[in-house]
C-alpha atoms as a PDB file:
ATOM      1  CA  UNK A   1     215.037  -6.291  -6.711  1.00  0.00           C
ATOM      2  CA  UNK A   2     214.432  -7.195  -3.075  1.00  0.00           C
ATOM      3  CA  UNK A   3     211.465  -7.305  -1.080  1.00  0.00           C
ATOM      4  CA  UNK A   4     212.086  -4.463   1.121  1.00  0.00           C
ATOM      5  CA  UNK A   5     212.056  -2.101  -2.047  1.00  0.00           C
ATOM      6  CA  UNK A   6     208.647  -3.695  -3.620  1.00  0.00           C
ATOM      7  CA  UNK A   7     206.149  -1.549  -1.673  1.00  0.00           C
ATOM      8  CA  UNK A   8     208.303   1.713  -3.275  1.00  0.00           C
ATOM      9  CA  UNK A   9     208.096   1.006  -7.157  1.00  0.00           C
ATOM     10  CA  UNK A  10     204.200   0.266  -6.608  1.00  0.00           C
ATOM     11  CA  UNK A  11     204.182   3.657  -5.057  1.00  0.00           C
ATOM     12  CA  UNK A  12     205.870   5.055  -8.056  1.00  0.00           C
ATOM     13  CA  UNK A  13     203.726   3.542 -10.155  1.00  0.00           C
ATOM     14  CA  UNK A  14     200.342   4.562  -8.681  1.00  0.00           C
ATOM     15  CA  UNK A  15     201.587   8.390  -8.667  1.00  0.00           C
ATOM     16  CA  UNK A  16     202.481   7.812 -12.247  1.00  0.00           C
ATOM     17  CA  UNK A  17     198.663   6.507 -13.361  1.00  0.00           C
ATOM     18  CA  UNK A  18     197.016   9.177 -11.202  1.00  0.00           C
ATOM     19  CA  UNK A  19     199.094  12.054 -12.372  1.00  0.00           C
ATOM     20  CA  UNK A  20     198.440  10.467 -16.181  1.00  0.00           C
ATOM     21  CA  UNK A  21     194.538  10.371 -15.089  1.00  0.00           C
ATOM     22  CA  UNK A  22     194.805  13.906 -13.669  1.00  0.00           C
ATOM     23  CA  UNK A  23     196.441  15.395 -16.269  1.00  0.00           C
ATOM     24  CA  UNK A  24     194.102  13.820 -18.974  1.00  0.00           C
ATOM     25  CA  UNK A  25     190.345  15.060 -17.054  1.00  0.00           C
ATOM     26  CA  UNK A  26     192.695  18.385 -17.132  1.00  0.00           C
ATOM     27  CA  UNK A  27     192.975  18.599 -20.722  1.00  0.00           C
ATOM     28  CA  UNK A  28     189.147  16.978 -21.444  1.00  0.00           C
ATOM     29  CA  UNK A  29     188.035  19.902 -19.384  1.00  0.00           C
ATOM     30  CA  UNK A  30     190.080  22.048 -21.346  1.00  0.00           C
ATOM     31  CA  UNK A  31     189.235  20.745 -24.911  1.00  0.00           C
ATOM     32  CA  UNK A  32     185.049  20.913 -23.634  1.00  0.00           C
ATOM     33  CA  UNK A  33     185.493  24.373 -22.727  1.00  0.00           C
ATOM     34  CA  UNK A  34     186.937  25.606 -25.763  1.00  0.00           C
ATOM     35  CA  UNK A  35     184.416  24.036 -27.977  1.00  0.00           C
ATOM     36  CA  UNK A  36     181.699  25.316 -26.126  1.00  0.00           C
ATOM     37  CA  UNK A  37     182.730  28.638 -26.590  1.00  0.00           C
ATOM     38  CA  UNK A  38     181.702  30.855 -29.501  1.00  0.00           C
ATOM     39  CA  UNK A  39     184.160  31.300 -32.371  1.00  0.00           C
ATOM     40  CA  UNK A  40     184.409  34.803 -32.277  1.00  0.00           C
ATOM     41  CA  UNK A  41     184.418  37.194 -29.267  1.00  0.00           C
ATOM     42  CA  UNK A  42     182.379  41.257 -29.519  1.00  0.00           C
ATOM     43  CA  UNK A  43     181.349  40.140 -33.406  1.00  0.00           C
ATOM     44  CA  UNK A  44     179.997  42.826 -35.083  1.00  0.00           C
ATOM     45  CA  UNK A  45     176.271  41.551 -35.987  1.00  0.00           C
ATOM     46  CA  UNK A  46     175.849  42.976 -38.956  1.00  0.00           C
ATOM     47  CA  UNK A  47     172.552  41.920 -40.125  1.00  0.00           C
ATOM     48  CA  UNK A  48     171.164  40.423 -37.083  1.00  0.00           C
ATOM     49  CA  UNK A  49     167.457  42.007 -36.535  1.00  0.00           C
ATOM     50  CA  UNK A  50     167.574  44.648 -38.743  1.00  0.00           C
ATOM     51  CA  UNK A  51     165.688  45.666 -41.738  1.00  0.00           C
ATOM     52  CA  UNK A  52     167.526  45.986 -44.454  1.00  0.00           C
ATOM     53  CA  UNK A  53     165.929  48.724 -47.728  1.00  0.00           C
ATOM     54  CA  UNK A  54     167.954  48.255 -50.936  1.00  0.00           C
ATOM     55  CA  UNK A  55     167.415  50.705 -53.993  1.00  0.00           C
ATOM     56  CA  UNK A  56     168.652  48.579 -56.858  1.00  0.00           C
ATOM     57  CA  UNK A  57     169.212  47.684 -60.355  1.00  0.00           C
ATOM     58  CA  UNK A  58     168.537  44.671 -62.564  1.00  0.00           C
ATOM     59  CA  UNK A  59     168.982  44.194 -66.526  1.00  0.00           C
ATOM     60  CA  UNK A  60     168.060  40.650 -68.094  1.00  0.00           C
ATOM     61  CA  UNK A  61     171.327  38.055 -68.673  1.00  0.00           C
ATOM     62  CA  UNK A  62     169.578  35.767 -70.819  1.00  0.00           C
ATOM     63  CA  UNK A  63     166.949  37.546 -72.782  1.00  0.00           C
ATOM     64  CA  UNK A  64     165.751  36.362 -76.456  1.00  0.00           C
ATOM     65  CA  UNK A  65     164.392  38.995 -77.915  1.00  0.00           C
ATOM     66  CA  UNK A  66     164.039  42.081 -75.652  1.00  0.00           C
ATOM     67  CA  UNK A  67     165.967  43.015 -72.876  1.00  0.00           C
ATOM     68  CA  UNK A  68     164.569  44.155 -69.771  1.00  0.00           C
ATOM     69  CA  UNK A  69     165.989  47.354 -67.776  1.00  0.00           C
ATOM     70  CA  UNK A  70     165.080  47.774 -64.172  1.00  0.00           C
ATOM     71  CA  UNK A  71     164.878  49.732 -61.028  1.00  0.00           C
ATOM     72  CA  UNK A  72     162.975  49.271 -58.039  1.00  0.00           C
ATOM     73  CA  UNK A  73     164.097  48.350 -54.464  1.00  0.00           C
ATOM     74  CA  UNK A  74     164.522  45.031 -51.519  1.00  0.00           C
ATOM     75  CA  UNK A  75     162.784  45.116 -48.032  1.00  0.00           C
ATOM     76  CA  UNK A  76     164.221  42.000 -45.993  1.00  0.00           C
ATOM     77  CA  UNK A  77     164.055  41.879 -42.433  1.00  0.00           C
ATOM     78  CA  UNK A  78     166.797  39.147 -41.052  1.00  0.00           C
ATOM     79  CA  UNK A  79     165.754  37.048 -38.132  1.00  0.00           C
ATOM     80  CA  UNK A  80     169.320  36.083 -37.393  1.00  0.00           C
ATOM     81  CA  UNK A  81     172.638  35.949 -39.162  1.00  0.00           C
ATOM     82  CA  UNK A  82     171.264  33.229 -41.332  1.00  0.00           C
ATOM     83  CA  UNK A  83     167.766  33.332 -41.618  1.00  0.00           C
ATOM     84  CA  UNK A  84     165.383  36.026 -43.311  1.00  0.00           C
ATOM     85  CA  UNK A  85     162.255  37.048 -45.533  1.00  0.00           C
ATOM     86  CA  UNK A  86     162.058  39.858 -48.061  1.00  0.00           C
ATOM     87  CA  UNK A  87     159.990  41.085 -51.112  1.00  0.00           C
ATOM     88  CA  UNK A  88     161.556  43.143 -54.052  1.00  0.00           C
ATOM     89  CA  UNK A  89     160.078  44.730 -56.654  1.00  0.00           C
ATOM     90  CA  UNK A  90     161.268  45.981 -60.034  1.00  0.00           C
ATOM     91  CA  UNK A  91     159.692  48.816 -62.832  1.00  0.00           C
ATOM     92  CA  UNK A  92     161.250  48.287 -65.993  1.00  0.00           C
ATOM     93  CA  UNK A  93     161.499  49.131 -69.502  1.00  0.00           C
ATOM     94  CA  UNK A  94     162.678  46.908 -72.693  1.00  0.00           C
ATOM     95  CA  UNK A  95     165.201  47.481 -75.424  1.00  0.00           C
ATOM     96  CA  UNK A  96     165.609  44.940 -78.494  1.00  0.00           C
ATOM     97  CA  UNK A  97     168.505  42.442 -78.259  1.00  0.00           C
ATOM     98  CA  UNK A  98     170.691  42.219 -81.095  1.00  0.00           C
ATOM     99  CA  UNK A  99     169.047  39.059 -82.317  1.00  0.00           C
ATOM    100  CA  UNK A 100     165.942  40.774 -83.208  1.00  0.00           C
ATOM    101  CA  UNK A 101     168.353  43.625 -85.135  1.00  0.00           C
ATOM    102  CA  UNK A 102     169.398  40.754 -87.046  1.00  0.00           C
ATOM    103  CA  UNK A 103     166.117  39.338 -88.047  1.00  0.00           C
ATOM    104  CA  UNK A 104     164.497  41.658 -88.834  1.00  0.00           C
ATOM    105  CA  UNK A 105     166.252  42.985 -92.142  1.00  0.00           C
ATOM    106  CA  UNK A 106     165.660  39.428 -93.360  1.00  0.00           C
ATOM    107  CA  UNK A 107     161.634  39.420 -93.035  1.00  0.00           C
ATOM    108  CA  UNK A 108     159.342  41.384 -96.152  1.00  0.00           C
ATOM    109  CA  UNK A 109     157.953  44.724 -95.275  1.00  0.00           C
ATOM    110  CA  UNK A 110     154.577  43.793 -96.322  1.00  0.00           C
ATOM    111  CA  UNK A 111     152.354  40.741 -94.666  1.00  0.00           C
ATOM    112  CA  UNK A 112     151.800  37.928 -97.347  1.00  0.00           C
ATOM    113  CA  UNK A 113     149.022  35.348 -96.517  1.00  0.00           C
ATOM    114  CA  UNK A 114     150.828  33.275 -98.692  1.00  0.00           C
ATOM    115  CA  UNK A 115     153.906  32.682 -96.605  1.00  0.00           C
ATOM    116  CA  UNK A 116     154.195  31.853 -92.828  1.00  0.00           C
ATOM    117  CA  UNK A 117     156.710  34.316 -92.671  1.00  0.00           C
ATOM    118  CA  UNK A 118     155.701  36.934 -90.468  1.00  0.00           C
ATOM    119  CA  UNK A 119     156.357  40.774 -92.070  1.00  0.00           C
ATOM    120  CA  UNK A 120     158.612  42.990 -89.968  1.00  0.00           C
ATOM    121  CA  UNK A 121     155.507  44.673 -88.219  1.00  0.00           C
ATOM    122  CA  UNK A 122     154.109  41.239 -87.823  1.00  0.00           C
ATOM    123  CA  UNK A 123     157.310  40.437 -85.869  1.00  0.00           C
ATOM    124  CA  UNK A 124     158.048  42.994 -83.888  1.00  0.00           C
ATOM    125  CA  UNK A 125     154.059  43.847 -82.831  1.00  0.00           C
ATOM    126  CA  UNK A 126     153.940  40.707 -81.364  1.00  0.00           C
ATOM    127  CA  UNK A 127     156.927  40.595 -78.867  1.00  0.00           C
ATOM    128  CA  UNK A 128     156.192  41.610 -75.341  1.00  0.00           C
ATOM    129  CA  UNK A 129     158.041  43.034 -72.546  1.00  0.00           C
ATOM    130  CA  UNK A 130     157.639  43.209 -68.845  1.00  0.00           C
ATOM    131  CA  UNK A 131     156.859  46.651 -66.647  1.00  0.00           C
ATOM    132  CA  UNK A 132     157.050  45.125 -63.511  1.00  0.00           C
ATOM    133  CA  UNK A 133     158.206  41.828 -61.650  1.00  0.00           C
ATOM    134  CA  UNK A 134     159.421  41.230 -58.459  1.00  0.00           C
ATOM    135  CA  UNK A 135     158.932  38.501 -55.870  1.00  0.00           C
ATOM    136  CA  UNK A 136     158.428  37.178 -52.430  1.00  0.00           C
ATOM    137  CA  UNK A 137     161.097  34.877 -50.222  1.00  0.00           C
ATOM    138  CA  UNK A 138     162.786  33.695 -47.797  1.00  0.00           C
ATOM    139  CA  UNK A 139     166.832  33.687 -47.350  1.00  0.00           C
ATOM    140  CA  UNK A 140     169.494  31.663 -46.204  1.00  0.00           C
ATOM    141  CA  UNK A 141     173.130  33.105 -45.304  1.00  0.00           C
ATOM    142  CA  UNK A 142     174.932  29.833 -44.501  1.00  0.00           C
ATOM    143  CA  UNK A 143     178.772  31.946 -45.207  1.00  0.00           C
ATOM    144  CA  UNK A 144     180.308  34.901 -44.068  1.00  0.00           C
ATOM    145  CA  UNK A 145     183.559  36.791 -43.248  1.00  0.00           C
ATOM    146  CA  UNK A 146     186.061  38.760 -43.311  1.00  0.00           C
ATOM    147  CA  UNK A 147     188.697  39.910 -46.616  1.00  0.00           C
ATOM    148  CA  UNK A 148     191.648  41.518 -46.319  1.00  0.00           C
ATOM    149  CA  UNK A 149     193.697  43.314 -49.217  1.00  0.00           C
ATOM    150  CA  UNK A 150     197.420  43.326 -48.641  1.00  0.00           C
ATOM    151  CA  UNK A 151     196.660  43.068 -44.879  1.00  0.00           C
ATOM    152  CA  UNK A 152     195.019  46.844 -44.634  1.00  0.00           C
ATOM    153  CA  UNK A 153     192.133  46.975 -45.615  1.00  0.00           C
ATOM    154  CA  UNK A 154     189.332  44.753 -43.876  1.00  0.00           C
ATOM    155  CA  UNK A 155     185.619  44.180 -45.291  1.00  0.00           C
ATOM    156  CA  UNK A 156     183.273  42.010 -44.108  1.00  0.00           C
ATOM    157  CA  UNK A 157     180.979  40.024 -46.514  1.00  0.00           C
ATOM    158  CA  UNK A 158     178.567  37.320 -46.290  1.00  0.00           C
ATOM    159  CA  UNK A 159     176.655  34.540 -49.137  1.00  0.00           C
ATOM    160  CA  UNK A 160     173.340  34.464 -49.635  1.00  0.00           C
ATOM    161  CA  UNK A 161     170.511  32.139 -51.027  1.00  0.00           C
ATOM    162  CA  UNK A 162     167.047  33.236 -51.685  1.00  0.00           C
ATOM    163  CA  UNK A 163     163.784  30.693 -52.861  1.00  0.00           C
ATOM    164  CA  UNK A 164     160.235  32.014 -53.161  1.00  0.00           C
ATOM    165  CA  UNK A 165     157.233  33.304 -55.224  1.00  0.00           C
ATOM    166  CA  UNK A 166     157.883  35.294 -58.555  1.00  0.00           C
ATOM    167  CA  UNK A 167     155.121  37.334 -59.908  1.00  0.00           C
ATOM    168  CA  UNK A 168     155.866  39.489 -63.028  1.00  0.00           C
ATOM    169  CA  UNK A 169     152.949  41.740 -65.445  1.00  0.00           C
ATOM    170  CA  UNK A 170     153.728  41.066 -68.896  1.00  0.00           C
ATOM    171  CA  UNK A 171     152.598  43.409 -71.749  1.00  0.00           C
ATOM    172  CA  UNK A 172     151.687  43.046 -75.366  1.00  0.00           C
ATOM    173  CA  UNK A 173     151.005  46.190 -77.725  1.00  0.00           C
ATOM    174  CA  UNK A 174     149.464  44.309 -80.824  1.00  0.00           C
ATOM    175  CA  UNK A 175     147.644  46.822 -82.633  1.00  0.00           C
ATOM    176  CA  UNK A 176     143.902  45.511 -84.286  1.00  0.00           C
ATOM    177  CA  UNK A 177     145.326  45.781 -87.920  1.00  0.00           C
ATOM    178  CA  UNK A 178     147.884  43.432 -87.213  1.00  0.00           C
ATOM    179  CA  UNK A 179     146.327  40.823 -84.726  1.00  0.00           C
ATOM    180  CA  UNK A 180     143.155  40.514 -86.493  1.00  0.00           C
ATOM    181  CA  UNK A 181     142.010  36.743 -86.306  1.00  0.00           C
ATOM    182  CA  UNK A 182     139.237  37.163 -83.800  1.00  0.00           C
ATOM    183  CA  UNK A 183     139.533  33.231 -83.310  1.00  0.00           C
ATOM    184  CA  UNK A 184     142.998  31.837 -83.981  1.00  0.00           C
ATOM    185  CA  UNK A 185     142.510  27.854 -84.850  1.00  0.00           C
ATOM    186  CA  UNK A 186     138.674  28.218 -85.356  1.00  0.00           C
ATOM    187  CA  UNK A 187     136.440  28.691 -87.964  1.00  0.00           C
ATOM    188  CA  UNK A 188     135.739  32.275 -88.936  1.00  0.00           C
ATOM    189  CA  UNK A 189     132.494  34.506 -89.694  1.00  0.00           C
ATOM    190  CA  UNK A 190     131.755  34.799 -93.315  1.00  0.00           C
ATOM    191  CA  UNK A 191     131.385  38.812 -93.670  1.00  0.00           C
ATOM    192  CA  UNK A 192     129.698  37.557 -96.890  1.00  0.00           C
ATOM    193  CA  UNK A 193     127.370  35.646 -95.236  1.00  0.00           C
ATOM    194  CA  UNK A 194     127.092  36.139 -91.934  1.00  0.00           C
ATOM    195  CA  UNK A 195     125.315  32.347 -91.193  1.00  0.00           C
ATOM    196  CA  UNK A 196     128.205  30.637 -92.864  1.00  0.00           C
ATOM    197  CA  UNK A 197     131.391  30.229 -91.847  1.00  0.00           C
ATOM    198  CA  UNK A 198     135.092  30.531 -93.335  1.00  0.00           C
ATOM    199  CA  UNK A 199     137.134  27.482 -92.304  1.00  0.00           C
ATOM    200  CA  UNK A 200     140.659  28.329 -90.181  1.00  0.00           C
ATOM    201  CA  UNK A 201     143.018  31.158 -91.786  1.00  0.00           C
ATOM    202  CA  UNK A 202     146.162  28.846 -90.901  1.00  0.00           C
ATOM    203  CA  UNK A 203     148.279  31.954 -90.859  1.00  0.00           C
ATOM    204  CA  UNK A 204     149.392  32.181 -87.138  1.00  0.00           C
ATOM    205  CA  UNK A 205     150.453  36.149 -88.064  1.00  0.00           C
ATOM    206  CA  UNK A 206     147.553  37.914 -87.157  1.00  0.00           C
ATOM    207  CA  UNK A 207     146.533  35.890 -84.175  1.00  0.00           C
ATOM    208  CA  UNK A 208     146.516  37.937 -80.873  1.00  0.00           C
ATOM    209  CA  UNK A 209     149.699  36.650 -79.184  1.00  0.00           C
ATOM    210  CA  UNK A 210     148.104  36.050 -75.890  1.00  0.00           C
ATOM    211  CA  UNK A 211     151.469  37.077 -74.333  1.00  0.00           C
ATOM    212  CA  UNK A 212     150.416  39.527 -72.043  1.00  0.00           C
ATOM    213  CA  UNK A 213     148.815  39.648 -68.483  1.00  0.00           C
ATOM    214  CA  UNK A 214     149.849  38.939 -64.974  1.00  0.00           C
ATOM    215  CA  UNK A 215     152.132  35.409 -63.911  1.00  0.00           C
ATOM    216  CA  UNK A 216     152.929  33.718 -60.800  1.00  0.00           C
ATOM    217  CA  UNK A 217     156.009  31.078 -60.986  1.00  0.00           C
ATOM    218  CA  UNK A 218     159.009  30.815 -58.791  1.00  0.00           C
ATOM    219  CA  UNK A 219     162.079  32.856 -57.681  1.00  0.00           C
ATOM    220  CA  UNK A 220     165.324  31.719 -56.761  1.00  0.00           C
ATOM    221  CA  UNK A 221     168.836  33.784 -56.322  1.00  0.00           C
ATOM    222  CA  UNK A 222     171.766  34.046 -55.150  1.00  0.00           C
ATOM    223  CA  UNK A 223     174.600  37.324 -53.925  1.00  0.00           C
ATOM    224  CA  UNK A 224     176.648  38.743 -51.938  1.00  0.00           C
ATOM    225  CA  UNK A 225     176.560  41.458 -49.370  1.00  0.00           C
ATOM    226  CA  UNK A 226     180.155  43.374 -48.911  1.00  0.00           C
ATOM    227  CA  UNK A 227     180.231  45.343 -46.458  1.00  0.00           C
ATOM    228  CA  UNK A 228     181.226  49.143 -46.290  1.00  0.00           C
ATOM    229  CA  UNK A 229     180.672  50.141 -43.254  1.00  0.00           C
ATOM    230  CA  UNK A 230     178.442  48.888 -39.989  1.00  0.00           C
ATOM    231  CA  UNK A 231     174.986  49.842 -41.997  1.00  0.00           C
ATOM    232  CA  UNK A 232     175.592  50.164 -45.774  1.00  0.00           C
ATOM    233  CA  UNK A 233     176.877  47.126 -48.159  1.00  0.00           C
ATOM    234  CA  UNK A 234     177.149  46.693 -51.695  1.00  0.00           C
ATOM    235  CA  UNK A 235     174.470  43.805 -52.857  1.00  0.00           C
ATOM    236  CA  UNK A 236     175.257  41.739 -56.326  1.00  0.00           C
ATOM    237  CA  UNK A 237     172.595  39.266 -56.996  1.00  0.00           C
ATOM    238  CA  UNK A 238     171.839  37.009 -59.545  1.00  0.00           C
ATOM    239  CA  UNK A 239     167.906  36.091 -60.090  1.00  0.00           C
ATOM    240  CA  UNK A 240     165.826  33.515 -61.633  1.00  0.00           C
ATOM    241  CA  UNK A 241     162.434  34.688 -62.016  1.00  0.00           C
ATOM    242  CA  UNK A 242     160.820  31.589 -63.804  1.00  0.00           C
ATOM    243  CA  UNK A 243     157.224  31.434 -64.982  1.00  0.00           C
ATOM    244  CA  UNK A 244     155.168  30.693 -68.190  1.00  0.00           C
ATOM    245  CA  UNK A 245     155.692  33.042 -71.428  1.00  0.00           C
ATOM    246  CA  UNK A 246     155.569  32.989 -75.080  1.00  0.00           C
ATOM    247  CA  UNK A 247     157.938  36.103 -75.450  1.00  0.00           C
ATOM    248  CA  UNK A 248     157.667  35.936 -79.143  1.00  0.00           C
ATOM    249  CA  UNK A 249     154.122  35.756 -79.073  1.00  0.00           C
ATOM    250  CA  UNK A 250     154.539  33.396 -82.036  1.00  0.00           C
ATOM    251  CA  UNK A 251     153.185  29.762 -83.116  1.00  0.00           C
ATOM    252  CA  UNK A 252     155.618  28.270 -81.046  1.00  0.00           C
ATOM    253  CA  UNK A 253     154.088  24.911 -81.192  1.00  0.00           C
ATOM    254  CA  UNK A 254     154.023  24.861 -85.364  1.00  0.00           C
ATOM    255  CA  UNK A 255     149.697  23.727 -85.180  1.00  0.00           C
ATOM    256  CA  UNK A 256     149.252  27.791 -87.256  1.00  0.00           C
ATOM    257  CA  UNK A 257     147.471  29.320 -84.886  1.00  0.00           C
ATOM    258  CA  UNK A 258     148.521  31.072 -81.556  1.00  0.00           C
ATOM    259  CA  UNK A 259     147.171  29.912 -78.677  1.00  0.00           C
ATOM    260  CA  UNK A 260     148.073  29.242 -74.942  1.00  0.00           C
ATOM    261  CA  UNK A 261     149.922  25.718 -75.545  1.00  0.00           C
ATOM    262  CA  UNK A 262     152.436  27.919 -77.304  1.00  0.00           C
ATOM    263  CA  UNK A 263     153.501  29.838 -73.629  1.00  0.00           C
ATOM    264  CA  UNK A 264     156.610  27.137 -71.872  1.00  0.00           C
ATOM    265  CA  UNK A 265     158.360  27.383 -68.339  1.00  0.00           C
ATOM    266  CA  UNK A 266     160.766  29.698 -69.169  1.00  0.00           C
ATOM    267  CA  UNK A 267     163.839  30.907 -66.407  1.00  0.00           C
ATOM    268  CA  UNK A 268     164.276  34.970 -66.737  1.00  0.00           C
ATOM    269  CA  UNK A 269     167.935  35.675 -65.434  1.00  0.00           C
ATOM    270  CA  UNK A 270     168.567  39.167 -63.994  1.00  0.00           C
ATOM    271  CA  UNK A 271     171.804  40.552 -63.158  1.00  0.00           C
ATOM    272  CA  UNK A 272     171.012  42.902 -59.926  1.00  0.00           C
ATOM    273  CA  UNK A 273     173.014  45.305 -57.951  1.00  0.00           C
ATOM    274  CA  UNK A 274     172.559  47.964 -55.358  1.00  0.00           C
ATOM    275  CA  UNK A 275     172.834  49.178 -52.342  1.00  0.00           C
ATOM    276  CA  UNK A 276     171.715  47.899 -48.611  1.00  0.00           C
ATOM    277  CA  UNK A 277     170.938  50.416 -45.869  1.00  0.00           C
ATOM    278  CA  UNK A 278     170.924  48.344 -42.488  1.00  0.00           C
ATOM    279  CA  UNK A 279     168.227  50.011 -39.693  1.00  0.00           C
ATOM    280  CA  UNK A 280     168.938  50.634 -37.319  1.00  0.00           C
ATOM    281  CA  UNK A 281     172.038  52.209 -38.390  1.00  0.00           C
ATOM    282  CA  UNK A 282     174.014  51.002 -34.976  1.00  0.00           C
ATOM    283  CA  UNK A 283     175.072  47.731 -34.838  1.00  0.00           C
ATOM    284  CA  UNK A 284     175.591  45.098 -32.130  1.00  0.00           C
ATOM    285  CA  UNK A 285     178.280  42.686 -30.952  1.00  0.00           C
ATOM    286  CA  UNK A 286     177.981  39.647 -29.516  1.00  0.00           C
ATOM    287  CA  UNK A 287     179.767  39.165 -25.613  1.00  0.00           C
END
């Protein structure tokens, strides 16, 4: 290489780095722009500020000795795509489970004070059930999208969590003749002698089983909306009501006498589905 050709491969060169530089702020610019822009373009916005009224249905997953059999309805308003708050509440009724089909051929027909075993009246008198629960939360939907079924049909769906405050009104139907013990783990009134006293019955059989009455606890679940058109989606939802019971109204606790330290934290699972009507009925896109 002489001198006189120097000056022109430093020439080259700089055009080389500058078109390298160019191209490079070219593609930054490019990259930036792309991930500032949304993901999708005119998204439907399914749930986005609109009220959402679900009538609905919920049986018990997890139920001992009665199952409970609901209907009632959901009222959520969403915020946003993710966020929202809601309230549900559920009427129900209760049928046996087959557990307590199975115990109770096994128990006496007739009470005997000398046994602990309760009779079959006994038993079944003191079981309670649950008219009405529902709760109070808030509700995250962190996932949603699109399925497709052998590329043709299209539904949208999203996932849900919920967390809150379960309330529930327990009920009890133990006649007099049965729950008789007017103090369960006390002393009792001589009718003998009305200024003596009997000492405890120790047969937890005819205590009240204080099983009854209204509880607060907390509410958790979990579903997922699929959607059938722009306003109306089928919603599956698993629940967790949790709160303190004693649904067998028994002497959980083994001390022969019913009292409250025989109710525990228990976790009522409900299977729910049903329905969600979107107002307004009209939905938006995004630009």
């Amino acid at each position: 290489m002489n001198n006189h050709s120097l000056p022109a491969v430093v020439a080259i060169l700089a055009a080389g780095v500058t078109t390298l530089v160019a191209d490079t702020a070219h593609a930054d610019r490019r990259t930036n722009s792309l991930a500032a822009d949304v993901a999708v373009r005119h998204r439907r916005l399914l749930v986005k500020n609109r009220f959402e009224l679900a009538p609905l249905f919920e049986s018990t997953i997890n139920a001992d000795f009665r199952h409970i059999l609901g209907a009632g309805a959901k009222l959520e308003y969403h915020l946003g795509d993710m966020f929202s708050i809601g309230v549900i509440g559920v009427a129900s009724a209760a049928l046996d489970t087959k557990l307590v089909d199975k115990i109770v051929p096994t128990l006496e027909r007739n009470a005997d004070s000398k046994t602990r075993e309760p009779s079959r009246t006994e038993f079944l008198d003191h079981l309670n059930s649950m008219p009405f629960h529902g709760a109070v939360y808030a509700s995250l939907t962190p996932w949603y999208g699109k399925l497709a079924a052998f590329s043709q049909a299209y539904v949208a769906f999203d996932f849900y969590f919920q967390a809150g405050i379960a309330f529930a009104q327990l009920k009890s139907d133990c006649p007099i003749s049965v729950c008789s013990d007017p103090a369960p783990g006390k002393p009792r009134p001589d009718p003998m002698n009305p200024s003596e006293n009997l000492p405890q019955d120790f047969n937890p059989n005819n205590d009240p089983p204080l099983n009854s009455g209204g509880r607060v606890g907390i509410y958790l679940g979990g579903g997922i909306h699929v959607f059938l058109n722009d306003f109306l989606a089928l919603d599956l939802t698993v629940r967790d009501y949790a709160f303190t019971d004693n649904p067998s109204g028994a002497d959980f606790n083994a001390n022969l006498f019913v009292s409250d330290a025989d109710n525990r934290f228990l976790h009522h699972l409900f299977f729910g589905a049903g329905i969600s009507v979107m107002l307004p009925t009209t939905v938006k896109r995004t630009p």
